[in-house]
Protein backbone atom coordinates (compact mmCIF):
# COMPACT_ATOMS: atom_id res chain seq x y z
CA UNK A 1 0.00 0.00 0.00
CA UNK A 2 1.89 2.95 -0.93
CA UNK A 3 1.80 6.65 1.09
CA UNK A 4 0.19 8.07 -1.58
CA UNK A 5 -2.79 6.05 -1.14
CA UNK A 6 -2.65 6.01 2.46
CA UNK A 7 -2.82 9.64 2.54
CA UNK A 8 -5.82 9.77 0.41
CA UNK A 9 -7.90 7.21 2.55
CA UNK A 10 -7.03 9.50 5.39
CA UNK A 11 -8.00 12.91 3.89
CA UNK A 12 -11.32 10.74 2.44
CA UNK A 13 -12.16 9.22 6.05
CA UNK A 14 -11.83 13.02 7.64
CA UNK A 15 -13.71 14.24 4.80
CA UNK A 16 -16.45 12.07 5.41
CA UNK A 17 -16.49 12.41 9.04
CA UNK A 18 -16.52 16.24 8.65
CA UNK A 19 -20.06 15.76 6.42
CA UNK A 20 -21.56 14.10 8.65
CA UNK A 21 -21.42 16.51 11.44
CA UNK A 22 -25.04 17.58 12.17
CA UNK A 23 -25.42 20.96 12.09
CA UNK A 24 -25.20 23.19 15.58
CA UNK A 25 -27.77 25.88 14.17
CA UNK A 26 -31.20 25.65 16.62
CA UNK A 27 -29.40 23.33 19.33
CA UNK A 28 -29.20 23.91 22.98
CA UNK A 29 -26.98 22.11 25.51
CA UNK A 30 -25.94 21.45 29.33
CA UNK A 31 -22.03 21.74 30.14
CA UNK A 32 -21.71 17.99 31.59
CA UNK A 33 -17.87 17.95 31.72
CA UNK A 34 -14.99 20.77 31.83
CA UNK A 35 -11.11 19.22 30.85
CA UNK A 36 -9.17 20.23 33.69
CA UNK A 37 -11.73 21.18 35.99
CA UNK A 38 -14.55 19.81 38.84
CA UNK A 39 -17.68 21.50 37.74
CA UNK A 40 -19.28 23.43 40.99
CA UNK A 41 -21.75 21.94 42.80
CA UNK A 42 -25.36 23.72 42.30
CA UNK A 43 -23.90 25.90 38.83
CA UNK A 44 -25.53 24.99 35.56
CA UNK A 45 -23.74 25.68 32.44
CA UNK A 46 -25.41 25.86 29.33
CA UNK A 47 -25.00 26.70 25.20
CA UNK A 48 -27.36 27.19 22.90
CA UNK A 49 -27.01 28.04 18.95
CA UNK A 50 -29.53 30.47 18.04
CA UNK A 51 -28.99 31.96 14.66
CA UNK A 52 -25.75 33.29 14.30
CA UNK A 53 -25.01 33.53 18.25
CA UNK A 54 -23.83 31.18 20.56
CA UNK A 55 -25.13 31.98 23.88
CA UNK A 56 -25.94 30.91 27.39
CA UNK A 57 -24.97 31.43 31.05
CA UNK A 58 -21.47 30.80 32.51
CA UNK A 59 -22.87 29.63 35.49
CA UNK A 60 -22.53 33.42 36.92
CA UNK A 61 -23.32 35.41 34.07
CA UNK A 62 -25.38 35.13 30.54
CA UNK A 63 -22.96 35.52 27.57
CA UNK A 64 -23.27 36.19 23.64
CA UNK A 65 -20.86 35.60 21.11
CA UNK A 66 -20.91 35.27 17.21
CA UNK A 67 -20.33 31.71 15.75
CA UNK A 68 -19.55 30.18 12.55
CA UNK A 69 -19.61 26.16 12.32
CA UNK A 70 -19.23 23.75 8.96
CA UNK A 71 -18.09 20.56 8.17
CA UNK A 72 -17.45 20.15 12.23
CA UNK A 73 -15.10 23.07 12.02
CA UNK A 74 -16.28 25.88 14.58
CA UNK A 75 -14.98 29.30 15.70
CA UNK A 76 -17.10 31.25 18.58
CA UNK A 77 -16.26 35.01 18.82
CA UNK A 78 -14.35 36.92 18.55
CA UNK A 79 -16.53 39.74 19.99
CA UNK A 80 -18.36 38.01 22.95
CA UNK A 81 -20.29 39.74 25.40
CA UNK A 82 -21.36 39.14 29.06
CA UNK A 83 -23.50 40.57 32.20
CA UNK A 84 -21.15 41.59 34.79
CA UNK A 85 -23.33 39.92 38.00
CA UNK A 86 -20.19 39.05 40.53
CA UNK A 87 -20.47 35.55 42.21
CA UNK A 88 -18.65 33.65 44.44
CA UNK A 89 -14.66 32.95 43.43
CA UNK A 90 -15.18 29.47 42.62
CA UNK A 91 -17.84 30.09 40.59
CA UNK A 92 -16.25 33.12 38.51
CA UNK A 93 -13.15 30.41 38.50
CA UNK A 94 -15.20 28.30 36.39
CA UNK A 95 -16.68 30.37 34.02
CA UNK A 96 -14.18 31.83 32.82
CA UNK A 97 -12.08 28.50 32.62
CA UNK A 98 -15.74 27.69 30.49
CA UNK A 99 -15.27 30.89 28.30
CA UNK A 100 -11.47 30.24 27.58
CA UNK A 101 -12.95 26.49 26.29
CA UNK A 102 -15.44 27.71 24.18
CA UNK A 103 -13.15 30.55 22.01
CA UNK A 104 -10.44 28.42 22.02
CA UNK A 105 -12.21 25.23 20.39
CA UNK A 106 -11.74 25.05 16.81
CA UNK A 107 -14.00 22.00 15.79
CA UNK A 108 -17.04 19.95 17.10
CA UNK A 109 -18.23 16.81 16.89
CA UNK A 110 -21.65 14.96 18.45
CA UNK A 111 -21.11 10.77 19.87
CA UNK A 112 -23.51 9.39 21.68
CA UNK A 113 -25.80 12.48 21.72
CA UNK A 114 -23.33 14.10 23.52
CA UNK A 115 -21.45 17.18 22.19
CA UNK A 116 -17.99 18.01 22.55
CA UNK A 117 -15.84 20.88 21.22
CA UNK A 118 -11.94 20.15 20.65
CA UNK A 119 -9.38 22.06 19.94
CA UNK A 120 -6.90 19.98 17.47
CA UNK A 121 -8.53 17.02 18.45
CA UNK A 122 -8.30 17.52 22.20
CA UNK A 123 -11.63 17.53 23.84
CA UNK A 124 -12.21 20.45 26.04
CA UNK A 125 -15.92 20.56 27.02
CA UNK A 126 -18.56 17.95 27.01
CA UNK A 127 -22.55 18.82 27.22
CA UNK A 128 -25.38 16.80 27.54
CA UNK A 129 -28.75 17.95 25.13
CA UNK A 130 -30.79 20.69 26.67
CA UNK A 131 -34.09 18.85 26.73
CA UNK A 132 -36.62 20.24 23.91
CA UNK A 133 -40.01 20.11 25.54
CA UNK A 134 -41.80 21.65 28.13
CA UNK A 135 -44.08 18.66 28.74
CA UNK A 136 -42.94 16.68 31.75
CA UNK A 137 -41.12 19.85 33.69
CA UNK A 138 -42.19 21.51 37.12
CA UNK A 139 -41.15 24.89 38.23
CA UNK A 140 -41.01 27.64 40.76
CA UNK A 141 -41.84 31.04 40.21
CA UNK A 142 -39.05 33.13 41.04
CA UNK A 143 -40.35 36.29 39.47
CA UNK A 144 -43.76 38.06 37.02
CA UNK A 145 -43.98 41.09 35.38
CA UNK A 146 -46.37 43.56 37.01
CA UNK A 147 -47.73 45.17 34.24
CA UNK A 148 -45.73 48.11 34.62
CA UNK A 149 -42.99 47.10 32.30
CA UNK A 150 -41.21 45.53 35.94
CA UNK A 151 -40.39 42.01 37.05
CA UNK A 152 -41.29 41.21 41.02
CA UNK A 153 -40.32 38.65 43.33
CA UNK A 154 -42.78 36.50 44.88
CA UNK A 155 -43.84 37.47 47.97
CA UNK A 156 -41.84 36.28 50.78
CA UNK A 157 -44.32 33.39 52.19
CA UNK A 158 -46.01 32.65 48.67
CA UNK A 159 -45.37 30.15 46.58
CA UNK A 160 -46.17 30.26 42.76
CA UNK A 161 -45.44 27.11 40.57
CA UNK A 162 -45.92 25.63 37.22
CA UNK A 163 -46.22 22.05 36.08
CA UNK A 164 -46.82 21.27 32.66
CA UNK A 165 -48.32 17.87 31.54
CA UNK A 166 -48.43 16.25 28.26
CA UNK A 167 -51.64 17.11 26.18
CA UNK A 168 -51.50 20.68 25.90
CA UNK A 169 -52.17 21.01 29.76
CA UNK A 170 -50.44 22.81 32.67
CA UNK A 171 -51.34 23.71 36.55
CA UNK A 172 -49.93 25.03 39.79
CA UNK A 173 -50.45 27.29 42.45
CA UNK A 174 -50.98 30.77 42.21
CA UNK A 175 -49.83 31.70 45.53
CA UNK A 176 -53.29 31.14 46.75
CA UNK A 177 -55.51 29.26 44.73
CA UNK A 178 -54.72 26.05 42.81
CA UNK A 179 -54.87 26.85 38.85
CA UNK A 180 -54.86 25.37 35.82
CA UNK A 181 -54.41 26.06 31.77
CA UNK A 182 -54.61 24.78 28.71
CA UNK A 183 -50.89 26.05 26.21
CA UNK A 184 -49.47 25.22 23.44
CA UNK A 185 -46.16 24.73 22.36
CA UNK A 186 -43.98 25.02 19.01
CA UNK A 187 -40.37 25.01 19.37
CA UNK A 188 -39.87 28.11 21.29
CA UNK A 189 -42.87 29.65 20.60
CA UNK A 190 -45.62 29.31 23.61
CA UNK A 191 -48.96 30.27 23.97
CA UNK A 192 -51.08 30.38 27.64
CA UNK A 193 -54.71 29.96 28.21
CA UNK A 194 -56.91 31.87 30.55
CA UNK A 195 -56.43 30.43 33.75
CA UNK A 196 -59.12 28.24 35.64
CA UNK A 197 -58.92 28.92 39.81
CA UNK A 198 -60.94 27.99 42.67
CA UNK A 199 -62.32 31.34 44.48
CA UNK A 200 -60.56 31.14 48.48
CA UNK A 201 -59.81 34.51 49.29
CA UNK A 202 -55.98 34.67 51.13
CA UNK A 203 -55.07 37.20 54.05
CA UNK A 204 -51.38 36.40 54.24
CA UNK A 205 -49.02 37.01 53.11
CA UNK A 206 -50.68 41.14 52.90
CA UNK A 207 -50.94 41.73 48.67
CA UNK A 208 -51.03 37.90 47.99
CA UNK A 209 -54.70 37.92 45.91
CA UNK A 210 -52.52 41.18 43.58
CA UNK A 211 -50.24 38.92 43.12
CA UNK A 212 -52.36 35.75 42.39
CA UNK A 213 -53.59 38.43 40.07
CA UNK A 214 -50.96 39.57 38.35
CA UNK A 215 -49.45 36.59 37.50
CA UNK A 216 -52.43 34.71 35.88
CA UNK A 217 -52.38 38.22 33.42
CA UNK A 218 -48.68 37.80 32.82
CA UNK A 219 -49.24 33.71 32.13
CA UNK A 220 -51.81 35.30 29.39
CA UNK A 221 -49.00 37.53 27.70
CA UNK A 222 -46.58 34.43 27.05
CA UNK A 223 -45.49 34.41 23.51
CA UNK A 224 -42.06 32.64 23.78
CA UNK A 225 -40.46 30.30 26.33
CA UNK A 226 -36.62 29.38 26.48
CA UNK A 227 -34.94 26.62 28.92
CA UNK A 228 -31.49 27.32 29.92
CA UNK A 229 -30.62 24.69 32.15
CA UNK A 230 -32.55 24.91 35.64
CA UNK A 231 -34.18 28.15 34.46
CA UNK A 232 -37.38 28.96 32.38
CA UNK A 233 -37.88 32.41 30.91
CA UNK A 234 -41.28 33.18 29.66
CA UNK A 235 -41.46 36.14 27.49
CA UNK A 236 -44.11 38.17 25.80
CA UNK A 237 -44.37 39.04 22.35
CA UNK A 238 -42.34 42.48 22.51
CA UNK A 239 -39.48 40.29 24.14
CA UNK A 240 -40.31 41.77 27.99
CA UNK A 241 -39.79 38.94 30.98
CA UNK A 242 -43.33 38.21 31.49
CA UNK A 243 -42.27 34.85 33.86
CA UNK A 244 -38.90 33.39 35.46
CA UNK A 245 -38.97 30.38 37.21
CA UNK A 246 -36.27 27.84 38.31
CA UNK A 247 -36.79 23.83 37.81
CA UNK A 248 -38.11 22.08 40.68
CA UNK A 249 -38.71 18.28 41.45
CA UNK A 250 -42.35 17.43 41.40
């Protein structure tokens, strides 16, 4: 077998390999594994590829960058962004050991449903896939919009959830009466039914029927939803927060 040949089955099997790569475009992942480095406890680390941007939280902050990917070649920034939130040193540590990862990788490749981005063949981050539906998840309400173009906390002593169910269906509490809705769902896009509730009237915590209130309206404005790893941001159709909520265990 001469090295002629041998080269040319080599640049044919990379070639082929590179072909195959699916396309990143649309995708959304969960940082499983870090080379080098023990991911922190409680952090969640996620990328998504949405248009032209790859994007995300750090774990600390939420973070923007322009990508190009082909063939399983890809090149993130440069030009990448971030919110400037400060967090604990460990935390900070990691994201920007995560950040360093994802400008320096220079190629891609998906095994096992599992992606990893290399950097001359060396693998430098693994993720697990960001799971697509909403069917299936339970959450906690950290925060609704008002209706005053503001996000508020729940009310310290309140709790407001969300569960959605296969079939188009979702319920919860709305920090005093049990509720429940019919939405439906196409990729990112989300819309919310008027919301079904029993009648109790609530003294306590003081405000808690406004803000039973409230929130059923901003359910009503959802036009959007987007997963990024243990949060869920429900927005309306002008792109303002309507909900946030954080994943909880049913």
């Amino acid at each position: 077998m001469t090295r002629t040949f041998l080269c040319a089955l080599l640049f044919a099997t990379v070639s082929a390999a590179a072909a195959d790569a699916p396309g990143l475009k649309g995708s959304a992942w969960v940082l499983s594994s870090l080379t080098g480095q023990t991911l922190v406890a409680g952090t969640t680390v996620t990328l998504r590829f949405d248009g032209s941007r790859a994007l995300g939280t750090d774990g600390c902050n939420r973070y923007t960058a322009p990508y190009t990917a082909s063939g399983g070649a890809l090149k993130v920034g440069p030009g990448a962004a971030s919110t400037r939130m400060a967090c604990p040193q460990e935390r900070m540590d990691q994201a920007a050991a995560f950040l360093g990862a994802l400008t320096r990788a220079n190629a891609y490749r998906v095994e096992s449903g599992q992606l990893q981005l290399t950097a001359d063949g060396a693998v430098l981050a693994t993720f697990a896939p960001q799971p697509p539906s909403l069917a299936g998840t339970s959450w906690r309400v950290t925060g609704y919009n008002n209706g005053k173009q503001a996000v508020t906390s729940v009310l310290a002593g309140s709790n407001l959830t969300m569960e959605f169910s296969a079939g188009g269906k979702a319920a919860g509490s709305a920090g005093c009466n049990p509720y429940s809705v019919t939405y439906k769902a196409e990729g990112e896009r989300l819309s919310i039914g008027p919301a079904v509730t029993t009648r109790k009237m609530c003294a306590e915590p003081e405000r808690v029927m406004e803000q039973e209130q409230l929130f059923l309206r901003a359910l009503e404005t959802v036009a959007s939803a987007r997963v990024e790893g243990d949060r869920l941001d429900l927005r309306a159709e002008d792109g303002a927060l309507a909900v946030q909520a954080t994943r909880s265990s049913r």
